[in-house]
PDB file of N, CA and C in Angstrom:
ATOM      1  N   UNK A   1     -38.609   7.751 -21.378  1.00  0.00           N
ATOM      2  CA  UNK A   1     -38.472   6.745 -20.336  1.00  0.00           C
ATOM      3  C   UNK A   1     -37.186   5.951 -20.506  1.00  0.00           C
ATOM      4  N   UNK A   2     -36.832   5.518 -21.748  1.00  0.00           N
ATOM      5  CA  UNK A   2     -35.727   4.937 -21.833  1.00  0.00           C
ATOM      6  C   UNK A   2     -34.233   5.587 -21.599  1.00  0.00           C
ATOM      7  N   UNK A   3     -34.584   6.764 -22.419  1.00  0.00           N
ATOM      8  CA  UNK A   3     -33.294   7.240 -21.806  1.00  0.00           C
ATOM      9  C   UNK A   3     -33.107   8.068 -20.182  1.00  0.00           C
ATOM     10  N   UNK A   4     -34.187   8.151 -19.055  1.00  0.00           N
ATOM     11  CA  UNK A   4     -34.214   8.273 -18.121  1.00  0.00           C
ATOM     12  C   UNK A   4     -33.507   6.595 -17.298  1.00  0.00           C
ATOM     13  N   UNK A   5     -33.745   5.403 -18.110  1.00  0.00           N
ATOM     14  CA  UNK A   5     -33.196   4.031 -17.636  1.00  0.00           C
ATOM     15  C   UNK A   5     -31.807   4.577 -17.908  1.00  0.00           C
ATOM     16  N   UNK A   6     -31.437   4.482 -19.121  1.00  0.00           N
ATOM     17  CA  UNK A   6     -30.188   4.561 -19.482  1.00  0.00           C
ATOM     18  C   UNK A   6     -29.182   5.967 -18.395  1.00  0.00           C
ATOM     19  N   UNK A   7     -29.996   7.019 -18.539  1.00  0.00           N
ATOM     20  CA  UNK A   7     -28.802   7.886 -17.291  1.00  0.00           C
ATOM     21  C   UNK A   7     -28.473   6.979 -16.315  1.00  0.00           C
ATOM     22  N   UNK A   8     -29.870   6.762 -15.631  1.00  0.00           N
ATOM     23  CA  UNK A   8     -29.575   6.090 -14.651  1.00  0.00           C
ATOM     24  C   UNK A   8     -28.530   4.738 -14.288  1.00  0.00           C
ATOM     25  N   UNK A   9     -28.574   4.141 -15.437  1.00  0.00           N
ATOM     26  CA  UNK A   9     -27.865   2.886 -15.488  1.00  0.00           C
ATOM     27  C   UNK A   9     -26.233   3.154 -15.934  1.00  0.00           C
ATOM     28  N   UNK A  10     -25.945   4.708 -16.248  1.00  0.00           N
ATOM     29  CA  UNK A  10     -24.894   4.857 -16.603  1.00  0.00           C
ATOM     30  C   UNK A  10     -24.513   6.034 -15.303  1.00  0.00           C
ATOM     31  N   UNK A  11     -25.319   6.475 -14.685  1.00  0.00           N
ATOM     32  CA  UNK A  11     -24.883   7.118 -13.483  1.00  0.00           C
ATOM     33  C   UNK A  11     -24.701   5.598 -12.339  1.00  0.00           C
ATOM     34  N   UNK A  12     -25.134   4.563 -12.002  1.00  0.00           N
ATOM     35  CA  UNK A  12     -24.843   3.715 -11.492  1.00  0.00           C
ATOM     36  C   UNK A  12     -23.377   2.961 -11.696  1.00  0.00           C
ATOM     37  N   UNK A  13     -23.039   2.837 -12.916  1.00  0.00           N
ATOM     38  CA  UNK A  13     -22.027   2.494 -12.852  1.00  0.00           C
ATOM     39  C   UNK A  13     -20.963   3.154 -13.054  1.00  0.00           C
ATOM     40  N   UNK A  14     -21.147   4.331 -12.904  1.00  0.00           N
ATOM     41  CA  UNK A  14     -19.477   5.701 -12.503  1.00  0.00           C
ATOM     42  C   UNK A  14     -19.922   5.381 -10.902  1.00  0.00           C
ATOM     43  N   UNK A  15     -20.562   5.680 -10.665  1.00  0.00           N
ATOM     44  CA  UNK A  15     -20.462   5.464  -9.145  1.00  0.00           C
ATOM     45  C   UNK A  15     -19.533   4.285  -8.841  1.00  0.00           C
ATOM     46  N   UNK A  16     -20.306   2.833  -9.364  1.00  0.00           N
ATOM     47  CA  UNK A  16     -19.672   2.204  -8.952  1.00  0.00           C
ATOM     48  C   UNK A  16     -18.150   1.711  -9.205  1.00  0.00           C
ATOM     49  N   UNK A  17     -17.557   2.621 -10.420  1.00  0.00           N
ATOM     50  CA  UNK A  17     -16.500   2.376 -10.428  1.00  0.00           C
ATOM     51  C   UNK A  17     -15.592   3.510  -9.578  1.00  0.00           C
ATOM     52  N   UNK A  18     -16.248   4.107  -8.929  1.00  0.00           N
ATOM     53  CA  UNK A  18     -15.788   5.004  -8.126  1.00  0.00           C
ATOM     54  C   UNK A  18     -15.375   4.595  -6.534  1.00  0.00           C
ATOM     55  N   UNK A  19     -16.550   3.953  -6.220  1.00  0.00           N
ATOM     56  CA  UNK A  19     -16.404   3.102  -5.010  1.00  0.00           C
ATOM     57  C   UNK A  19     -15.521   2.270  -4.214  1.00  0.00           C
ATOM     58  N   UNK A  20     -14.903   1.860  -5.249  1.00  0.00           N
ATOM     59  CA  UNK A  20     -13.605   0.961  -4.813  1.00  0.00           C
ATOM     60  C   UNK A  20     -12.460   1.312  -5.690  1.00  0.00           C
ATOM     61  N   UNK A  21     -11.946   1.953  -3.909  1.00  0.00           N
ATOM     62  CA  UNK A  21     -10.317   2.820  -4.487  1.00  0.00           C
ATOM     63  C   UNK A  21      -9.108   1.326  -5.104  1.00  0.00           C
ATOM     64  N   UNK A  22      -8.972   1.758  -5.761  1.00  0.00           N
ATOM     65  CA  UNK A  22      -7.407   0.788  -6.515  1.00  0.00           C
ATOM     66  C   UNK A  22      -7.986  -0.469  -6.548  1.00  0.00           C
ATOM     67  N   UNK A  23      -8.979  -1.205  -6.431  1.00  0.00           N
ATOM     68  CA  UNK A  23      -9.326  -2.752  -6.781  1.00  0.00           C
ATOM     69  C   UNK A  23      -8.358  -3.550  -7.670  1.00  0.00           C
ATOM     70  N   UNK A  24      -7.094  -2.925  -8.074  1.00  0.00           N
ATOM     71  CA  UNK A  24      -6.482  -4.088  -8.814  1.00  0.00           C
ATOM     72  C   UNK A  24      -6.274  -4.772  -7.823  1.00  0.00           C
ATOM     73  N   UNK A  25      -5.633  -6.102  -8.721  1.00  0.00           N
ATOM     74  CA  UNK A  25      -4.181  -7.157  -7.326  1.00  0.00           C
ATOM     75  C   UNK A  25      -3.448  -6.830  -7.716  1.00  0.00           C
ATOM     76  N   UNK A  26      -2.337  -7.153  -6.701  1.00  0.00           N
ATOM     77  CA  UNK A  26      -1.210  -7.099  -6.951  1.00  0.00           C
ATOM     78  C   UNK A  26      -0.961  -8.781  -7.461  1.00  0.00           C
ATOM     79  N   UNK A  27      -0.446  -8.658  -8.993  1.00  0.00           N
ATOM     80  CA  UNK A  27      -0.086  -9.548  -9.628  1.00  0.00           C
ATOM     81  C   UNK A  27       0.910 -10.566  -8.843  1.00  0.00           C
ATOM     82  N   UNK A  28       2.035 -10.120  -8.330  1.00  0.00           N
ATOM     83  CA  UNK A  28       2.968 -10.810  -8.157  1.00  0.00           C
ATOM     84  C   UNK A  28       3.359 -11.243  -6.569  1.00  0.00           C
ATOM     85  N   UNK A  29       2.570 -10.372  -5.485  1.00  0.00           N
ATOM     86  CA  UNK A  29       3.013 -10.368  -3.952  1.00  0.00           C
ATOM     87  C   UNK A  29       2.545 -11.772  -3.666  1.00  0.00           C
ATOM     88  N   UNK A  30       2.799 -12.056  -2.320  1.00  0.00           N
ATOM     89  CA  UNK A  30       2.367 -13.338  -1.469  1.00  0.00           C
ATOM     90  C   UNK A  30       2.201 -12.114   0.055  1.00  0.00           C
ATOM     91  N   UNK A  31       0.967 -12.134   0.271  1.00  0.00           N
ATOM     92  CA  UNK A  31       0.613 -11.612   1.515  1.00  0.00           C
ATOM     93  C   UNK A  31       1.278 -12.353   2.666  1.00  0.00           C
ATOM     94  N   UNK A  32       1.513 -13.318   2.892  1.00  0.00           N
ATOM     95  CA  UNK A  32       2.142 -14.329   3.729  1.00  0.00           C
ATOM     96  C   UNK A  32       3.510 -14.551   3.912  1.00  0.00           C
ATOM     97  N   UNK A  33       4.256 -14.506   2.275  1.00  0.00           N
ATOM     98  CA  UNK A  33       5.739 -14.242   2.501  1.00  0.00           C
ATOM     99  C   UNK A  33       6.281 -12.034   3.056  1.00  0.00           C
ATOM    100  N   UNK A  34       5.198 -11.861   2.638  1.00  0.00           N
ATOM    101  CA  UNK A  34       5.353 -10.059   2.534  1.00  0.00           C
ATOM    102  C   UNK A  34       5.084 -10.097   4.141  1.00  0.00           C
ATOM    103  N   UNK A  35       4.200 -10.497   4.988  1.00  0.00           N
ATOM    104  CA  UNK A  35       4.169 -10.196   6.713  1.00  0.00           C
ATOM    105  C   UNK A  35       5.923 -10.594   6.586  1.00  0.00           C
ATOM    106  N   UNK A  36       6.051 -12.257   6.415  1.00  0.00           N
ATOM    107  CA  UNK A  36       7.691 -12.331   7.360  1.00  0.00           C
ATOM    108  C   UNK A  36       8.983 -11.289   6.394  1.00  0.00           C
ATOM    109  N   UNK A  37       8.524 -11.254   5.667  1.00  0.00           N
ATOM    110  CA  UNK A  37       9.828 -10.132   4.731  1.00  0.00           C
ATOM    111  C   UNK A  37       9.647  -8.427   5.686  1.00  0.00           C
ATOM    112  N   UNK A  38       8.686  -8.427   6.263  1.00  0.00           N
ATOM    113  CA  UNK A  38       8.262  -7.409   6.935  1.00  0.00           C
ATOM    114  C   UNK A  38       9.428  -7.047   8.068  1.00  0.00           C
ATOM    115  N   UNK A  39       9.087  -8.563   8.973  1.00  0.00           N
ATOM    116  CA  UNK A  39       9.901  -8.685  10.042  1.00  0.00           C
ATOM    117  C   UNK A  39      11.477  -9.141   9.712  1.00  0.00           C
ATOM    118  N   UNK A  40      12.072  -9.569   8.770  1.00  0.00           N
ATOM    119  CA  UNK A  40      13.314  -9.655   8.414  1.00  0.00           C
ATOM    120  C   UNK A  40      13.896  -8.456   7.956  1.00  0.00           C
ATOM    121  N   UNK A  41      13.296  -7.433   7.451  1.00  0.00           N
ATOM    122  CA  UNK A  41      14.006  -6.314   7.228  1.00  0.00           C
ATOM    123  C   UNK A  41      14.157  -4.931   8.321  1.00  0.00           C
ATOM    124  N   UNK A  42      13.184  -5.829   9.698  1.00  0.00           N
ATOM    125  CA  UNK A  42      12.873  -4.564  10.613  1.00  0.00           C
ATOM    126  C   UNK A  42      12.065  -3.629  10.491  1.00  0.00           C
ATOM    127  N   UNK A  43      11.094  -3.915   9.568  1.00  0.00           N
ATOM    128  CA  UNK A  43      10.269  -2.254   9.811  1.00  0.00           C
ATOM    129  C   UNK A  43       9.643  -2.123  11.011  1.00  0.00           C
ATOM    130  N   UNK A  44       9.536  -3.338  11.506  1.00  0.00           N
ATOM    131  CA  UNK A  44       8.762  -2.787  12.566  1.00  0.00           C
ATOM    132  C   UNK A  44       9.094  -2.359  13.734  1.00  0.00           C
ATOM    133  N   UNK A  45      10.657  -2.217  13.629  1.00  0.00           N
ATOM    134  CA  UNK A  45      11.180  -0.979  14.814  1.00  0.00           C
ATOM    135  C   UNK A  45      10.945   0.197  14.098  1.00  0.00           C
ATOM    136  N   UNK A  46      10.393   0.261  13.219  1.00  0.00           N
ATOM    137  CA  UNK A  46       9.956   2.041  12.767  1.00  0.00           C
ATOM    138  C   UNK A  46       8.171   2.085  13.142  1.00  0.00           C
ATOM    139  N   UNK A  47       8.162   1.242  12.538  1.00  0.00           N
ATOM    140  CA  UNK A  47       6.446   0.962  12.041  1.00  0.00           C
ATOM    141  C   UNK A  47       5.696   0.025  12.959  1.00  0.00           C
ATOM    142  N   UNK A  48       4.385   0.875  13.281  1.00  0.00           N
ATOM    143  CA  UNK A  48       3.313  -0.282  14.248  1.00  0.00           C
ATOM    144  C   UNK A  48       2.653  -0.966  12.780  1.00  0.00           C
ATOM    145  N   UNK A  49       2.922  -2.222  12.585  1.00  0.00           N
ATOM    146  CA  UNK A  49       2.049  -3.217  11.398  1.00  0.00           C
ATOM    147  C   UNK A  49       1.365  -4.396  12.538  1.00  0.00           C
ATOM    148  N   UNK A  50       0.414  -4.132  12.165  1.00  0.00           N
ATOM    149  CA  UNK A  50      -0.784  -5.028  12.527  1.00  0.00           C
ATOM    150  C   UNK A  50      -0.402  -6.812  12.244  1.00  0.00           C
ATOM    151  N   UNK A  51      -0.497  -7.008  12.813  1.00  0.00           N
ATOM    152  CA  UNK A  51      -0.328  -8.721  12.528  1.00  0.00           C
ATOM    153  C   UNK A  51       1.747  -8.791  13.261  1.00  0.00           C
ATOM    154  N   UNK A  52       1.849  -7.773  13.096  1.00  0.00           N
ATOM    155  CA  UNK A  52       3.934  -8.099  13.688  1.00  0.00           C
ATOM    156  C   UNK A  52       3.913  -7.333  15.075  1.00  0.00           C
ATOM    157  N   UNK A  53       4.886  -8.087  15.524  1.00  0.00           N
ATOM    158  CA  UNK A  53       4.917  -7.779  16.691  1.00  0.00           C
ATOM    159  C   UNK A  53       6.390  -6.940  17.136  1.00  0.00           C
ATOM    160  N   UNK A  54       6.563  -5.992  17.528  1.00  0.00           N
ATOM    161  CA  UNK A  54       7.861  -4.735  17.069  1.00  0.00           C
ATOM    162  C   UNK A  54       8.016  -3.768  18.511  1.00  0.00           C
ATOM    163  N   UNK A  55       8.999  -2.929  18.367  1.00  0.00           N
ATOM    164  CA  UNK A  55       9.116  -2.271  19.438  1.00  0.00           C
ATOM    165  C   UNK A  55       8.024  -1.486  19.640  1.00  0.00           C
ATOM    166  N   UNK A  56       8.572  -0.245  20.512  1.00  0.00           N
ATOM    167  CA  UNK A  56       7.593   0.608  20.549  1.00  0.00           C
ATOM    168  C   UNK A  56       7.835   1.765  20.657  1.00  0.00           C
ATOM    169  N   UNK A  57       8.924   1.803  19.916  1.00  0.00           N
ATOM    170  CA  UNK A  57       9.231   3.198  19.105  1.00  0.00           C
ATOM    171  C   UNK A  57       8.698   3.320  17.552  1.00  0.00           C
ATOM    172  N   UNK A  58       8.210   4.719  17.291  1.00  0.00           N
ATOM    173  CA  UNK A  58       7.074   4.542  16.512  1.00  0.00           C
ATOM    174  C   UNK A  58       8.190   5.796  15.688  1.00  0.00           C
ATOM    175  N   UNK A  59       9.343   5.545  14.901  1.00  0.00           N
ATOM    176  CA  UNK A  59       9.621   6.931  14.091  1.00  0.00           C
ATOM    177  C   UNK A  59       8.811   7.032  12.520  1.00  0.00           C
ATOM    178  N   UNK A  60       8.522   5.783  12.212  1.00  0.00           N
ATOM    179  CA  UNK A  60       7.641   5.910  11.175  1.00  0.00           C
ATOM    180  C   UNK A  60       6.025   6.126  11.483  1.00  0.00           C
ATOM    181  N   UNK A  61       5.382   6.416  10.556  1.00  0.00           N
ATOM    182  CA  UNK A  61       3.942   6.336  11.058  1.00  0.00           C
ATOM    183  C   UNK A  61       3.494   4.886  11.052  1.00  0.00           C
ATOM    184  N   UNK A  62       2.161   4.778  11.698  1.00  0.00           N
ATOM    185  CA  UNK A  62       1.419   3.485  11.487  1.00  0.00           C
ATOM    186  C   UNK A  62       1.224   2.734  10.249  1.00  0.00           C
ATOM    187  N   UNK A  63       0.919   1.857  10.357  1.00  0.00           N
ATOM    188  CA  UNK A  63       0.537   1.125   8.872  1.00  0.00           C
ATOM    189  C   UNK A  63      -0.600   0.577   8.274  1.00  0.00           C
ATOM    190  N   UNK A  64      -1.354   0.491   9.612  1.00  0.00           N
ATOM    191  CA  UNK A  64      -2.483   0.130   9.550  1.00  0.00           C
ATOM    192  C   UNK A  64      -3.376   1.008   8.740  1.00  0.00           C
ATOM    193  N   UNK A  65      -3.992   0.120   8.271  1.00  0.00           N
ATOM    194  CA  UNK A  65      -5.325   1.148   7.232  1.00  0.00           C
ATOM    195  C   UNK A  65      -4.498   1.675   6.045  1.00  0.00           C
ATOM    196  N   UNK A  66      -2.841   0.745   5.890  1.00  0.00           N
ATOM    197  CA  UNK A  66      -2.443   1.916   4.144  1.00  0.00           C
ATOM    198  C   UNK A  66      -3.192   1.082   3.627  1.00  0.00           C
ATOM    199  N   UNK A  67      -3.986   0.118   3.111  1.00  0.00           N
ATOM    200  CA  UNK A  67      -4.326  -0.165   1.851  1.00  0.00           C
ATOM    201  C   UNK A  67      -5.830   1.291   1.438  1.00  0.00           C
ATOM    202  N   UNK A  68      -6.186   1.690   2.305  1.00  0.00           N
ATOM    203  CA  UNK A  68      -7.609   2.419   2.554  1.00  0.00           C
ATOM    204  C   UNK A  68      -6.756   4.097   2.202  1.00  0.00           C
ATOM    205  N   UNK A  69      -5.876   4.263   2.515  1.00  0.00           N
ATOM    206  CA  UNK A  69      -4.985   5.831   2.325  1.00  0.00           C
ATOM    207  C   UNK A  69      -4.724   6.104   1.190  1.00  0.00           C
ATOM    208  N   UNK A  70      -5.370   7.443   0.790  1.00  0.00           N
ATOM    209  CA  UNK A  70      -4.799   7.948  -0.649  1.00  0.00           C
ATOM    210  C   UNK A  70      -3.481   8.179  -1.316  1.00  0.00           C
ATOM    211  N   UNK A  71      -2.868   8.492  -0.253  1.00  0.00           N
ATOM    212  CA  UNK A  71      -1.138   8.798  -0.579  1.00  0.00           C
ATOM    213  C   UNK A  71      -0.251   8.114   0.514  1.00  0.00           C
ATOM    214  N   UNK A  72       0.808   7.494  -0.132  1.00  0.00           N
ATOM    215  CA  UNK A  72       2.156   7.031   0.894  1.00  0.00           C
ATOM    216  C   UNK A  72       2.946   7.989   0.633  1.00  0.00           C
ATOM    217  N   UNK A  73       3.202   8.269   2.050  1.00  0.00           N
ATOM    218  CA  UNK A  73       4.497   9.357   2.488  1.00  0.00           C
ATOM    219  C   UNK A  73       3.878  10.397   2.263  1.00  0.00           C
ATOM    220  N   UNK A  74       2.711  10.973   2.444  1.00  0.00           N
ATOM    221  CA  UNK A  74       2.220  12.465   2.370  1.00  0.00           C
ATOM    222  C   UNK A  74       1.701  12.994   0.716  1.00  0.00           C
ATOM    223  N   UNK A  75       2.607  12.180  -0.148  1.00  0.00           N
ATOM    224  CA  UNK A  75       2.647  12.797  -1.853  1.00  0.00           C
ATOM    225  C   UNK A  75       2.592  11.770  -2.567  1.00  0.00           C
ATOM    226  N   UNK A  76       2.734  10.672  -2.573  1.00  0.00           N
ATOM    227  CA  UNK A  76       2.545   9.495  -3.694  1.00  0.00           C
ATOM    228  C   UNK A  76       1.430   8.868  -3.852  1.00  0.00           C
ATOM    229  N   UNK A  77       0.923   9.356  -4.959  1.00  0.00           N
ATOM    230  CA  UNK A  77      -0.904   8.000  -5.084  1.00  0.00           C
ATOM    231  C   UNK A  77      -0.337   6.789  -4.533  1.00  0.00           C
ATOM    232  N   UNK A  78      -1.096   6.124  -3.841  1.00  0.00           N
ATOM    233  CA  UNK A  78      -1.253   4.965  -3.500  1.00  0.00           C
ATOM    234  C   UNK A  78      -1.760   4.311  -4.264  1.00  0.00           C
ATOM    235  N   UNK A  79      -0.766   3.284  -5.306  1.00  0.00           N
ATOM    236  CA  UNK A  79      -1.408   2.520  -6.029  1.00  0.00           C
ATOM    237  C   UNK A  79       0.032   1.069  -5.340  1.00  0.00           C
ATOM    238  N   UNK A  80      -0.791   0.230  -6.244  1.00  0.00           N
ATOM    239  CA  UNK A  80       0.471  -1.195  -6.221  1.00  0.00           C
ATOM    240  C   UNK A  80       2.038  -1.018  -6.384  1.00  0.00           C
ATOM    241  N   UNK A  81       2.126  -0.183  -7.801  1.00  0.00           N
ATOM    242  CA  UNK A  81       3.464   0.027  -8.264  1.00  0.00           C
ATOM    243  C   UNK A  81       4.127   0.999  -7.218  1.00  0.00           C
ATOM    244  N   UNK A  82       3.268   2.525  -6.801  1.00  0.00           N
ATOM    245  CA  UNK A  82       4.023   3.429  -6.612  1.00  0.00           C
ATOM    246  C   UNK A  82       4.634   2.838  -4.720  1.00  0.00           C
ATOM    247  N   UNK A  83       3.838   1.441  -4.374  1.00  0.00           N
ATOM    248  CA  UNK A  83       4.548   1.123  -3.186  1.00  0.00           C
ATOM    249  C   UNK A  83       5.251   0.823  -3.406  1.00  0.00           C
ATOM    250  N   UNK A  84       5.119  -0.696  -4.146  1.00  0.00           N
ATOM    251  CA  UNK A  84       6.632  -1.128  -4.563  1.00  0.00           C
ATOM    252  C   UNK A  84       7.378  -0.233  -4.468  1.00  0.00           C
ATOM    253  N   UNK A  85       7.499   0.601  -5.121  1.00  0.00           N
ATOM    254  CA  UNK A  85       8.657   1.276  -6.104  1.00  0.00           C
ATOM    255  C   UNK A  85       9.337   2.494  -4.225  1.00  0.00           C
ATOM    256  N   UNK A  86       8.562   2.993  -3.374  1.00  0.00           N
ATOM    257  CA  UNK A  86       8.448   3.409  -2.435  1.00  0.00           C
ATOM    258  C   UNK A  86       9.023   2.298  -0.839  1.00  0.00           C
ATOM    259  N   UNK A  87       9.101   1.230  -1.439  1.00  0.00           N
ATOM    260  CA  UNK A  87       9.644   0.044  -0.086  1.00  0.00           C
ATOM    261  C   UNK A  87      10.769  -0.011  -0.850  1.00  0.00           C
ATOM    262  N   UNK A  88      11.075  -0.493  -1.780  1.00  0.00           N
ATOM    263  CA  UNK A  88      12.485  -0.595  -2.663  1.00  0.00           C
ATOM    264  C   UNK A  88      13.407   0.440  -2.388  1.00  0.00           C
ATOM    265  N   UNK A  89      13.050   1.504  -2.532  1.00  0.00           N
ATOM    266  CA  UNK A  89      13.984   3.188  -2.714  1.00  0.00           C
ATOM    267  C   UNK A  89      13.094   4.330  -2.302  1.00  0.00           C
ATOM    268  N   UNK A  90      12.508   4.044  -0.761  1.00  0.00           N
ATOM    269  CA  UNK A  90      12.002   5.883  -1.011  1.00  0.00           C
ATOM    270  C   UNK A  90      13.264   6.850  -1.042  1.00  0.00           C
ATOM    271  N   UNK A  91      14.044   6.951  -0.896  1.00  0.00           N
ATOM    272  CA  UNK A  91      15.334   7.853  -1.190  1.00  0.00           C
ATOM    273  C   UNK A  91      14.703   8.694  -2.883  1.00  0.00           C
ATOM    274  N   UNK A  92      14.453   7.597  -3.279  1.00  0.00           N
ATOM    275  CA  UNK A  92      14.708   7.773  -5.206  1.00  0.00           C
ATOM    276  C   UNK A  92      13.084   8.327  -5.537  1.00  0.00           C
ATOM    277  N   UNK A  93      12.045   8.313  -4.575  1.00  0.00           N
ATOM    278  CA  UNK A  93      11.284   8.846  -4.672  1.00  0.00           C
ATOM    279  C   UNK A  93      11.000  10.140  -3.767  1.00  0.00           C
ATOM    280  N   UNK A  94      11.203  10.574  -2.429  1.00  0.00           N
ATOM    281  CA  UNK A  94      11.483  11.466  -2.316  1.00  0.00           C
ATOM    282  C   UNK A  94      12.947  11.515  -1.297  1.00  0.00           C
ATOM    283  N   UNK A  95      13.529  12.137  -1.799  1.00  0.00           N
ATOM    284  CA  UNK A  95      14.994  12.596  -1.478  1.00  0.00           C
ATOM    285  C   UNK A  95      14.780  13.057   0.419  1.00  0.00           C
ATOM    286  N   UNK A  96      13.905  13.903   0.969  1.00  0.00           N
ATOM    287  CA  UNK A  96      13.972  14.344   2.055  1.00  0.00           C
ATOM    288  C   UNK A  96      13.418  13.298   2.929  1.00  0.00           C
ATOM    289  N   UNK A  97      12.730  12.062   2.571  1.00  0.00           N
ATOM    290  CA  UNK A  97      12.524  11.008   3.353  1.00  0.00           C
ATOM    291  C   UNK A  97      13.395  10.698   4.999  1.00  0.00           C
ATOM    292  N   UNK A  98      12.729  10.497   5.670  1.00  0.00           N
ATOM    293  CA  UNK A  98      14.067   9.728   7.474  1.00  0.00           C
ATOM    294  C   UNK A  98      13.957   7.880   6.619  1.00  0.00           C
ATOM    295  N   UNK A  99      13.168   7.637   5.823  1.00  0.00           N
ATOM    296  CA  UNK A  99      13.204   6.077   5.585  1.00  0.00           C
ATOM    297  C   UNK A  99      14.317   5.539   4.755  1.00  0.00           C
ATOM    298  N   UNK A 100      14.777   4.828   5.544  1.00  0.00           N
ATOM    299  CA  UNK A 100      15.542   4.410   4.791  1.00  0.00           C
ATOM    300  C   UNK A 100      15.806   3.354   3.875  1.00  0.00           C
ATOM    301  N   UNK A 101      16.829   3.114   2.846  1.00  0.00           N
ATOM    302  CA  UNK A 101      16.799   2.557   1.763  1.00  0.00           C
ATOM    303  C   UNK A 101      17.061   1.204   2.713  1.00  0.00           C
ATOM    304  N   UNK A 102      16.676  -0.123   2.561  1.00  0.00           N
ATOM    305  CA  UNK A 102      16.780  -1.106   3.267  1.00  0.00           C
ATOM    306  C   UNK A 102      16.927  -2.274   2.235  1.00  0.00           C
ATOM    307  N   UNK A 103      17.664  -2.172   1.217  1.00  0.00           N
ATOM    308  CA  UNK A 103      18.162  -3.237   0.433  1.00  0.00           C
ATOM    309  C   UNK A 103      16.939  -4.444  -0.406  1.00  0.00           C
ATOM    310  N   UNK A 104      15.562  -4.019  -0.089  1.00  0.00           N
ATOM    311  CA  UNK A 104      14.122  -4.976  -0.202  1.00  0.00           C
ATOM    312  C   UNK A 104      14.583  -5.224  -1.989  1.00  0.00           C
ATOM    313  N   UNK A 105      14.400  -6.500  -1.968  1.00  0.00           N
ATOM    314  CA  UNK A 105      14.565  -6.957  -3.604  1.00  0.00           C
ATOM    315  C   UNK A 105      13.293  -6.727  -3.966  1.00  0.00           C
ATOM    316  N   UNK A 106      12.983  -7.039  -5.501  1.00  0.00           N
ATOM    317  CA  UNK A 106      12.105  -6.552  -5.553  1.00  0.00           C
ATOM    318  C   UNK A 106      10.856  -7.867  -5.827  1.00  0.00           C
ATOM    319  N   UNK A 107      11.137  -9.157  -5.642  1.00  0.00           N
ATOM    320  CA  UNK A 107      10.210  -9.938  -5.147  1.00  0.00           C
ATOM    321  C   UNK A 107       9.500  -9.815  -3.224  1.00  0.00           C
ATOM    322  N   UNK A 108      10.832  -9.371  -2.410  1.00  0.00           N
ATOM    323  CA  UNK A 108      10.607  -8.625  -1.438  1.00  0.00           C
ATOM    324  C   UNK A 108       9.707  -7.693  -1.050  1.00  0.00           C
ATOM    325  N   UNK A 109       9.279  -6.743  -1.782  1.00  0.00           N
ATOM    326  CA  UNK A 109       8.845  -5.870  -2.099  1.00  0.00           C
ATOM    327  C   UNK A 109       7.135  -5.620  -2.813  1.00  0.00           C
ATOM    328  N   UNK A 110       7.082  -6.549  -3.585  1.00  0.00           N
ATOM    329  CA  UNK A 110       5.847  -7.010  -4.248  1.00  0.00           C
ATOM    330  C   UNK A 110       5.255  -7.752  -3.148  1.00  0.00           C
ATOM    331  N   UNK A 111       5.589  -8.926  -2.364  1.00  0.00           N
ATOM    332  CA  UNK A 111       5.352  -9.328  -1.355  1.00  0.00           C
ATOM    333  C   UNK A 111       4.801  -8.827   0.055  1.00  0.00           C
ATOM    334  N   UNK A 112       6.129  -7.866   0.293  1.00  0.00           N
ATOM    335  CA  UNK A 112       5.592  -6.847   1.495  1.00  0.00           C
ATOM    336  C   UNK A 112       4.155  -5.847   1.127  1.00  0.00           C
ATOM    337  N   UNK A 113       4.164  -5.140  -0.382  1.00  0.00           N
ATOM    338  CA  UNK A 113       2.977  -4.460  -0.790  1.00  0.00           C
ATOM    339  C   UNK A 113       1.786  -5.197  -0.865  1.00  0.00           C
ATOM    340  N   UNK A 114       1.634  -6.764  -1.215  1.00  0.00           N
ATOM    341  CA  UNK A 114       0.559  -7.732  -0.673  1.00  0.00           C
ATOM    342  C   UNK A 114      -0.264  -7.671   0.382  1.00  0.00           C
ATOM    343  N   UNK A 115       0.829  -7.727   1.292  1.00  0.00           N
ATOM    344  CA  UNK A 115       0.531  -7.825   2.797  1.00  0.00           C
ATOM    345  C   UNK A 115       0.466  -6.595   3.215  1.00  0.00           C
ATOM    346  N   UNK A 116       0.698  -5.728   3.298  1.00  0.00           N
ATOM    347  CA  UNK A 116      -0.121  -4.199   3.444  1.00  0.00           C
ATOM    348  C   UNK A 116      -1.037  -4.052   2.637  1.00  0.00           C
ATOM    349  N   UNK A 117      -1.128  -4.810   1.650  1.00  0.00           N
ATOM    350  CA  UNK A 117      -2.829  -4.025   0.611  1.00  0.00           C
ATOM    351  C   UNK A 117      -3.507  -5.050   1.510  1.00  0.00           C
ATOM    352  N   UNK A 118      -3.258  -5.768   2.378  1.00  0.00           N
ATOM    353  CA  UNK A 118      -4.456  -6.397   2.804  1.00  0.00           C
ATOM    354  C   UNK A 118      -5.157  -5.117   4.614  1.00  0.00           C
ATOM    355  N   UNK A 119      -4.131  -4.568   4.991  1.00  0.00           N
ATOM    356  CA  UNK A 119      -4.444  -3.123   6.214  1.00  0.00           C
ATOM    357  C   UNK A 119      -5.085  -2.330   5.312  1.00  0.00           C
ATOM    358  N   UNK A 120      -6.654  -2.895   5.851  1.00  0.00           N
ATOM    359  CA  UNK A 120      -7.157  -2.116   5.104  1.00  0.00           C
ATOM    360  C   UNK A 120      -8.002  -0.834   6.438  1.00  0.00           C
TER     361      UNK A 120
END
C-alpha cells in the first residue's frame, strides 16, 4: 500500500513538473519597458504584437502566443536566454534569417523578452 502511495505521489509530481513549459522569470526584463522598446525599434512593421499597434504588413510571423511556442524561428527552444540572445542577433543565431539585426541592447532585449513571455 505504501509504496502504491509513493508511485503515485512520485508519478504526480513528474507530471506536474511537466505541465508548465519554461516557468522560470525572466530575472531581469520589465514587461512594460519591453511593450515600448517594442515600438521604438519597429517590430511591429514586421510583427502583429498584441497590445502595439503597427502596420499591416505582416513579413514576420505573429507574436502572439510566443510565450506558449516551443521553438522561435522554427529551431530554437524557447527558453528566456535563447530569446534574448535571438532579439539581440538572430543573424548570429541563424545566418539564413529575413530578421534583421536591429541594434536591441541588451537591457532592451531582456525587457522586450518580458513582454512577450507575457503572449501567452
Amino acid at each position: 500500500m505504501i509504496r502504491r502511495i509513493a508511485l503515485a505521489f512520485a508519478g504526480a509530481l513528474m507530471l506536474a513538473a511537466c505541465s508548465e513549459r519554461d516557468a522560470r522569470p525572466l530575472l531581469h526584463g520589465d514587461p512594460a519597458k519591453g511593450r515600448i522598446a517594442l515600438t521604438q525599434y519597429g517590430c511591429q512593421a514586421c510583427h502583429v504584437i498584441p497590445g502595439i499597434t503597427g502596420s499591416d504588413v505582416h513579413v514576420g510571423p505573429p507574436l502572439e502566443g510566443l510565450a506558449s511556442r516551443d521553438m522561435i524561428a522554427g529551431s530554437l527552444p524557447n527558453t528566456p536566454d535563447n530569446l534574448v540572445r535571438w532579439i539581440r542577433d538572430p543573424q548570429a543565431v541563424d545566418p539564413q534569417t529575413a530578421m534583421p539585426n536591429m541594434g536591441v541592447s541588451e537591457a532592451h532585449a531582456q525587457d522586450i523578452a518580458a513582454y512577450l513571455a507575457t503572449l501567452k
